[in-house]
N, C-alpha and C. Protein backbone atom coordinates (compact mmCIF):
# COMPACT_ATOMS: atom_id res chain seq x y z
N UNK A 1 89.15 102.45 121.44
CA UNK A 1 89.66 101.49 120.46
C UNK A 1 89.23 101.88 119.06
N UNK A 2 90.09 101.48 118.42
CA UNK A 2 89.92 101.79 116.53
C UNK A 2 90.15 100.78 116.00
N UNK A 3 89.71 100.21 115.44
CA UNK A 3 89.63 99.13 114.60
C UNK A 3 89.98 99.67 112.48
N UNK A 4 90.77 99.18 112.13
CA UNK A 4 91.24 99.11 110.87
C UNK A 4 91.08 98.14 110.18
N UNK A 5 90.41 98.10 109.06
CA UNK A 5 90.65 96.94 108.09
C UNK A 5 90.70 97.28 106.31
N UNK A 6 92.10 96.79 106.30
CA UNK A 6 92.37 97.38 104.64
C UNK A 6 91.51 96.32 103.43
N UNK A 7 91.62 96.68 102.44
CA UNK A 7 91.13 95.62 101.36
C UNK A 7 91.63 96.85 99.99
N UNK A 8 91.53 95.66 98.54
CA UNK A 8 92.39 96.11 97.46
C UNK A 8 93.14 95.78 97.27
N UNK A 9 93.91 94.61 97.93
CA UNK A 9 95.34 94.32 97.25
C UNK A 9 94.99 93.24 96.87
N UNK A 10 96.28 93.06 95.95
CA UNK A 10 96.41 91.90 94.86
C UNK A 10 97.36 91.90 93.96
N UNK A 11 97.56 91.18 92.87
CA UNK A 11 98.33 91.05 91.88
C UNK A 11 98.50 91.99 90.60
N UNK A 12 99.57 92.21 90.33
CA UNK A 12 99.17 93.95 89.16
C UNK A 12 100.48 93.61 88.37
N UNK A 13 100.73 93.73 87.26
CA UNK A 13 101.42 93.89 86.14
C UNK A 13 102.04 94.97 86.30
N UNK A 14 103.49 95.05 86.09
CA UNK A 14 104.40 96.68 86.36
C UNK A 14 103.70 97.87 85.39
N UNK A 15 103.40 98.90 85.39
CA UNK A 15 102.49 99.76 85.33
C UNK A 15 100.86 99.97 85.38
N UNK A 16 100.57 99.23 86.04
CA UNK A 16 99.20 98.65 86.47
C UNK A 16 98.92 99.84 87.46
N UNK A 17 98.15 99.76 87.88
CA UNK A 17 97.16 100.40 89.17
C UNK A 17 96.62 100.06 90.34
N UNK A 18 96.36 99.81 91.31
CA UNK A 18 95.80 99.43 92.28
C UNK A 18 95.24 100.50 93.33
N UNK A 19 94.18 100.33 94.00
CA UNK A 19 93.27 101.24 95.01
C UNK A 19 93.35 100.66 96.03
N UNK A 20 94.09 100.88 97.67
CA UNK A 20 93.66 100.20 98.85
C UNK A 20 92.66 101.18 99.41
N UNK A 21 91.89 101.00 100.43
CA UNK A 21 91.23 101.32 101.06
C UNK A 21 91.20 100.47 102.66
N UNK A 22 90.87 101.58 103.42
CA UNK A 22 90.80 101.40 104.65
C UNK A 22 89.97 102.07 105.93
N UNK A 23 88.94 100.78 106.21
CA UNK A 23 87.67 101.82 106.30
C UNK A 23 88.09 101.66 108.03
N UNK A 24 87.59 102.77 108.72
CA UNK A 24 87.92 102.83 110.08
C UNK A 24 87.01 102.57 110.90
N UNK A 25 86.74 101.94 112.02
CA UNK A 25 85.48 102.10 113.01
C UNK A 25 85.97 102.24 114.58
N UNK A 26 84.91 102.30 115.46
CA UNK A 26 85.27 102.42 116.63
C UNK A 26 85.37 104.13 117.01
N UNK A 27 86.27 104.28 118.15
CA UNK A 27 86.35 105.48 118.43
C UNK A 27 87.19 106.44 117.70
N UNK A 28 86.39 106.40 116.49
CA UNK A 28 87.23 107.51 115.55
C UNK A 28 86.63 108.70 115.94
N UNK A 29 86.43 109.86 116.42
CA UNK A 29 86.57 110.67 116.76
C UNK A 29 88.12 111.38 117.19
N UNK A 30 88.74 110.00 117.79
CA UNK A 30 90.13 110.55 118.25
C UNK A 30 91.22 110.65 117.14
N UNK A 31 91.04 109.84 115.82
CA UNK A 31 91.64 110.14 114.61
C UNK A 31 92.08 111.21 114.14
N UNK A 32 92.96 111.77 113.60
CA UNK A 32 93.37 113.16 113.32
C UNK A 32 94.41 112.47 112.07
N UNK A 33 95.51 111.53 112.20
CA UNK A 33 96.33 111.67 111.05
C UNK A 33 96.43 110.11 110.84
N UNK A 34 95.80 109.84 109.87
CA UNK A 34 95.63 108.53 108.53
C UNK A 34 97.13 108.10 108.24
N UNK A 35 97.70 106.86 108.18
CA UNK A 35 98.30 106.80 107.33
C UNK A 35 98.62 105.54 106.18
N UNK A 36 99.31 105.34 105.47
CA UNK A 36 99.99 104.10 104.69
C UNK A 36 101.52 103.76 105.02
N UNK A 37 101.57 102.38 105.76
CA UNK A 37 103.01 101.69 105.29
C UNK A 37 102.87 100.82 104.79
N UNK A 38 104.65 100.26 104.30
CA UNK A 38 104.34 98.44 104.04
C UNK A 38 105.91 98.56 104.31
N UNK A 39 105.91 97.50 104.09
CA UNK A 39 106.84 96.37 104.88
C UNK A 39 106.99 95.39 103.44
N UNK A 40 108.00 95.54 102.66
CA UNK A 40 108.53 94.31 101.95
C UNK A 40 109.00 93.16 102.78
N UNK A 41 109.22 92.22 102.35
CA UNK A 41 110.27 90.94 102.37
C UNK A 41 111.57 91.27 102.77
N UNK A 42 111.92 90.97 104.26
CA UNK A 42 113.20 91.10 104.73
C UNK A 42 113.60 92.31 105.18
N UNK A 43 112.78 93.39 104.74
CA UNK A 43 113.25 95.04 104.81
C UNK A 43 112.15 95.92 105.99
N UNK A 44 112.54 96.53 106.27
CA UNK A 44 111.47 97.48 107.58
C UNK A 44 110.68 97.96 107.29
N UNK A 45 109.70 98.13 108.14
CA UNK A 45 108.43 98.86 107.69
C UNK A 45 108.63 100.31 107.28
N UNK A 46 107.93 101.07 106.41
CA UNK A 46 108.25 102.06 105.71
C UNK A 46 106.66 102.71 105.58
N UNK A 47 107.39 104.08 105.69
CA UNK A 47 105.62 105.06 105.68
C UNK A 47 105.83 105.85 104.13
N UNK A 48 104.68 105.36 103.65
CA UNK A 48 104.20 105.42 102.01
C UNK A 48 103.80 107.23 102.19
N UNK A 49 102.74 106.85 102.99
CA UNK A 49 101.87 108.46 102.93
C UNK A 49 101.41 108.26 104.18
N UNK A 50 100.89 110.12 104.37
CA UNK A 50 99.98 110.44 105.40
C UNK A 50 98.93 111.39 104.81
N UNK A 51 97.88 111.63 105.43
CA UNK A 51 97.09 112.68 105.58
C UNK A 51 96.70 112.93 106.54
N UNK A 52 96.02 114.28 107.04
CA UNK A 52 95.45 114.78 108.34
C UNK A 52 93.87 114.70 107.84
N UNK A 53 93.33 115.27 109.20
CA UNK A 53 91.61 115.39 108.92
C UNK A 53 91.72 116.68 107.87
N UNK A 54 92.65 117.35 107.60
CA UNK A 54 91.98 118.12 107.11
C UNK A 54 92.29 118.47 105.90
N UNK A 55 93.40 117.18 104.88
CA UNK A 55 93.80 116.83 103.70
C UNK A 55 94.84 117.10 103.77
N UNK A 56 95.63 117.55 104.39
CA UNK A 56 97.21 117.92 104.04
C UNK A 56 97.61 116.06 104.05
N UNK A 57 98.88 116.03 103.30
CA UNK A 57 99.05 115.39 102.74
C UNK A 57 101.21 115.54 102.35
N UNK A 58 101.49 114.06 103.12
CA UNK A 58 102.64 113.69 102.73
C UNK A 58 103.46 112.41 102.18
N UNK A 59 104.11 112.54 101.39
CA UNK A 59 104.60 110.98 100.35
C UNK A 59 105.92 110.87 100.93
N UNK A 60 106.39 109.61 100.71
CA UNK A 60 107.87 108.91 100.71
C UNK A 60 108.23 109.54 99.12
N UNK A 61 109.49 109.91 99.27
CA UNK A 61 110.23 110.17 97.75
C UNK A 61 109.93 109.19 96.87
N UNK A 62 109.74 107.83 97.09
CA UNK A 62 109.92 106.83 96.49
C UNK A 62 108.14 106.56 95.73
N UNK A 63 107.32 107.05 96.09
CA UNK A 63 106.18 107.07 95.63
C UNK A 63 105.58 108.61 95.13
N UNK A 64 106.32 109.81 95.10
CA UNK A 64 105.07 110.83 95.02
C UNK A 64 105.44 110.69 93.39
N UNK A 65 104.51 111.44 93.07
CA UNK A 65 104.16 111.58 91.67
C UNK A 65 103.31 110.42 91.26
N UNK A 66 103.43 109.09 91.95
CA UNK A 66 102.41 108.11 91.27
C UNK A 66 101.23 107.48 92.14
N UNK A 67 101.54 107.47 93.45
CA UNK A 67 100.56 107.42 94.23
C UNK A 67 100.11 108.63 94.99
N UNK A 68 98.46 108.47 95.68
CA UNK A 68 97.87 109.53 95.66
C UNK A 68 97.00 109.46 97.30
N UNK A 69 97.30 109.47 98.43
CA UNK A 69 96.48 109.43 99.74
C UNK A 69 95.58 110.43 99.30
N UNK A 70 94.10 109.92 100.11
CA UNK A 70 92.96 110.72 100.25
C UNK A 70 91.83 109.51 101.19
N UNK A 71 91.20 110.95 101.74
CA UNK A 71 90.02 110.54 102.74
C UNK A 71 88.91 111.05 102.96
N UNK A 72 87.77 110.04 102.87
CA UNK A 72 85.90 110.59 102.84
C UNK A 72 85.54 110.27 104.48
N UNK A 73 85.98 111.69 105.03
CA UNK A 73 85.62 111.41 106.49
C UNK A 73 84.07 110.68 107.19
N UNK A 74 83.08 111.50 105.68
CA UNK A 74 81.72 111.39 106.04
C UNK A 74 81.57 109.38 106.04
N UNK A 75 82.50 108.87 105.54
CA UNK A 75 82.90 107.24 105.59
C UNK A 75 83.79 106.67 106.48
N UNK A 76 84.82 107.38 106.92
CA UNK A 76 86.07 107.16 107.68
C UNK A 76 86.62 105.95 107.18
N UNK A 77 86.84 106.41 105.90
CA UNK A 77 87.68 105.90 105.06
C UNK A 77 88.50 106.76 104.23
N UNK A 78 90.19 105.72 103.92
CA UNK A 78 91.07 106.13 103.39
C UNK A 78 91.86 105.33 102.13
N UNK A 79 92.31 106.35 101.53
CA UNK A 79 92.23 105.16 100.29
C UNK A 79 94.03 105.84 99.86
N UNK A 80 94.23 104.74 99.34
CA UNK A 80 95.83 105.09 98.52
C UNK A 80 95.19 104.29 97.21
N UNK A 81 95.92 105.51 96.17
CA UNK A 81 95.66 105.28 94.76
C UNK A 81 96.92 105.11 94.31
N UNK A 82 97.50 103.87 93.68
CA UNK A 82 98.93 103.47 93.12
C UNK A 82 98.75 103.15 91.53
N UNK A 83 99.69 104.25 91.62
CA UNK A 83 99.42 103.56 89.62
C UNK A 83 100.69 103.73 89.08
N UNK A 84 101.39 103.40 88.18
CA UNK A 84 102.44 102.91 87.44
C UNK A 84 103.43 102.16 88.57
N UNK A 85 102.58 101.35 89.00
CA UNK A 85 103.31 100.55 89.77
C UNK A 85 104.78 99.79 89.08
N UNK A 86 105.41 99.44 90.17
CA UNK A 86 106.61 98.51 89.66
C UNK A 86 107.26 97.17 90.81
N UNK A 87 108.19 96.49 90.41
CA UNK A 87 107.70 95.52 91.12
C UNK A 87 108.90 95.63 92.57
N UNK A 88 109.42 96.93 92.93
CA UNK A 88 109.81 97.45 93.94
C UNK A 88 108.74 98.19 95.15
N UNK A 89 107.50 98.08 94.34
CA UNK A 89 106.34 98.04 95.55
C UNK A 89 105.58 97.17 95.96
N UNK A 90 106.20 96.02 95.52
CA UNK A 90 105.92 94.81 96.18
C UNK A 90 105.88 94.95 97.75
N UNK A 91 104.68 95.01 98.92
CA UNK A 91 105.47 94.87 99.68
C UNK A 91 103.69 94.46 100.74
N UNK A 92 103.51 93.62 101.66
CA UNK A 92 102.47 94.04 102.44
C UNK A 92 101.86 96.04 102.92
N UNK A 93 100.98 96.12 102.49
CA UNK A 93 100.69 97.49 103.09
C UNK A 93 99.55 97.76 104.24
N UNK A 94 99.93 98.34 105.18
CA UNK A 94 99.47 98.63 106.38
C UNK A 94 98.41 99.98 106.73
N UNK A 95 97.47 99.96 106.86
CA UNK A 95 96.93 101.25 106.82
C UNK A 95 97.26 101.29 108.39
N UNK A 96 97.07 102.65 109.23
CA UNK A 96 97.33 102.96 110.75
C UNK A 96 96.60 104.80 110.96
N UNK A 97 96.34 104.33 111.96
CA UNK A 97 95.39 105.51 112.65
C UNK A 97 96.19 105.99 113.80
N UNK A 98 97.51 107.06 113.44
CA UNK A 98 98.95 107.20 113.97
C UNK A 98 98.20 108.09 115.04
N UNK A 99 98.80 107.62 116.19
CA UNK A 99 99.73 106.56 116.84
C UNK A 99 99.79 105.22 116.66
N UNK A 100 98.53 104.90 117.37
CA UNK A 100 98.46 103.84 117.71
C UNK A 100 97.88 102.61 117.08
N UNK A 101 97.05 103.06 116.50
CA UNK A 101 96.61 101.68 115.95
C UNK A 101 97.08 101.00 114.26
N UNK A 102 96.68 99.89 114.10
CA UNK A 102 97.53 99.48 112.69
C UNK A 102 96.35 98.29 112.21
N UNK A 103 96.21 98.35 111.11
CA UNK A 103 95.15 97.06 110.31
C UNK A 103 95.63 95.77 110.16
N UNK A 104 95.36 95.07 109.13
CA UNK A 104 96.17 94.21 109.73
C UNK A 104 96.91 93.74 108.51
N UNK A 105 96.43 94.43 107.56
CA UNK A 105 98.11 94.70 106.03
C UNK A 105 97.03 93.61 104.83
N UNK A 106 97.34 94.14 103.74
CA UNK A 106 96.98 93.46 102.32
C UNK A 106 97.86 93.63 101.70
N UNK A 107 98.21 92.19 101.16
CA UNK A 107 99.26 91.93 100.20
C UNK A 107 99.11 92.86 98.91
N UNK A 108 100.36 93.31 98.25
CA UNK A 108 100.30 93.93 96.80
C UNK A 108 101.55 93.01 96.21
N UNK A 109 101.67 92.96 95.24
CA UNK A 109 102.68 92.27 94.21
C UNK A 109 102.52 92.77 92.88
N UNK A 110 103.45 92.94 92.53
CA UNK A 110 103.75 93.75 91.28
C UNK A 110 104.59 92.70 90.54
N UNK A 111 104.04 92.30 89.50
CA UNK A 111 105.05 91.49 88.44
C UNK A 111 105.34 92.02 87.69
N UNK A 112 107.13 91.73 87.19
CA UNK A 112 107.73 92.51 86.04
C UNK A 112 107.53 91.83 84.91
C-alpha cells in the first residue's frame, strides 16, 4: 500500500504561482513513475505531468512552458510548480503513484 497526500492548493490571481506537493508513504519502494492530474468541473480527469525515479519528465501541451514536475526521492516527495497561472487551470489536482494509487486531490482556483 501507498498512501498519498497532496497540500498547496488554494486561491491565486491569473498569473500568480502556486507549489503542490505530494509527500508519499508506505510501500514506496514499488514507486517508479509520479504523477499530476486534475479534473475540472464537469470535464475528465486529465494528466498535467509525469516523472520517473529517475527525472525524466513529461507535460500536457496545455501546461509545458509554465509548469514544472520534480522529485526529492531522499523525501518521497513530489512537487508541481505552476506559475502564470490562468483561470483555465482551475481544476481539483490529483497527485498518483501510476498505476495504482491516487491522493485524494487539492483544490486550485485561479481568478481572472
Amino acid at each position: 500500500q501507498v498512501q498519498l497526500v497532496e497540500s498547496g492548493g488554494g486561491l491565486v490571481q491569473a498569473g500568480g504561482s502556486l507549489r503542490l506537493s505530494c509527500a508519499a508513504s508506505g510501500s514506496i519502494f514499488s514507486i517508479n513513475v509520479m504523477g499530476w492530474y486534475r479534473q475540472a468541473p464537469g470535464k475528465q480527469r486529465e494528466l498535467v505531468a509525469t516523472i520517473t525515479s529517475g527525472g525524466s519528465t513529461n507535460y500536457a501541451d496545455s501546461v509545458k512552458g509554465r509548469f514544472t514536475i520534480s522529485r526529492d526521492n531522499a523525501k518521497n516527495t513530489v512537487f508541481l510548480q505552476m506559475n502564470s497561472l490562468k483561470p483555465e487551470d482551475t481544476a481539483v489536482y490529483y497527485c498518483r503513484a501510476i498505476p495504482r494509487y491516487w491522493g485524494q486531490g487539492t483544490q486550485v482556483t485561479v481568478s481572472s
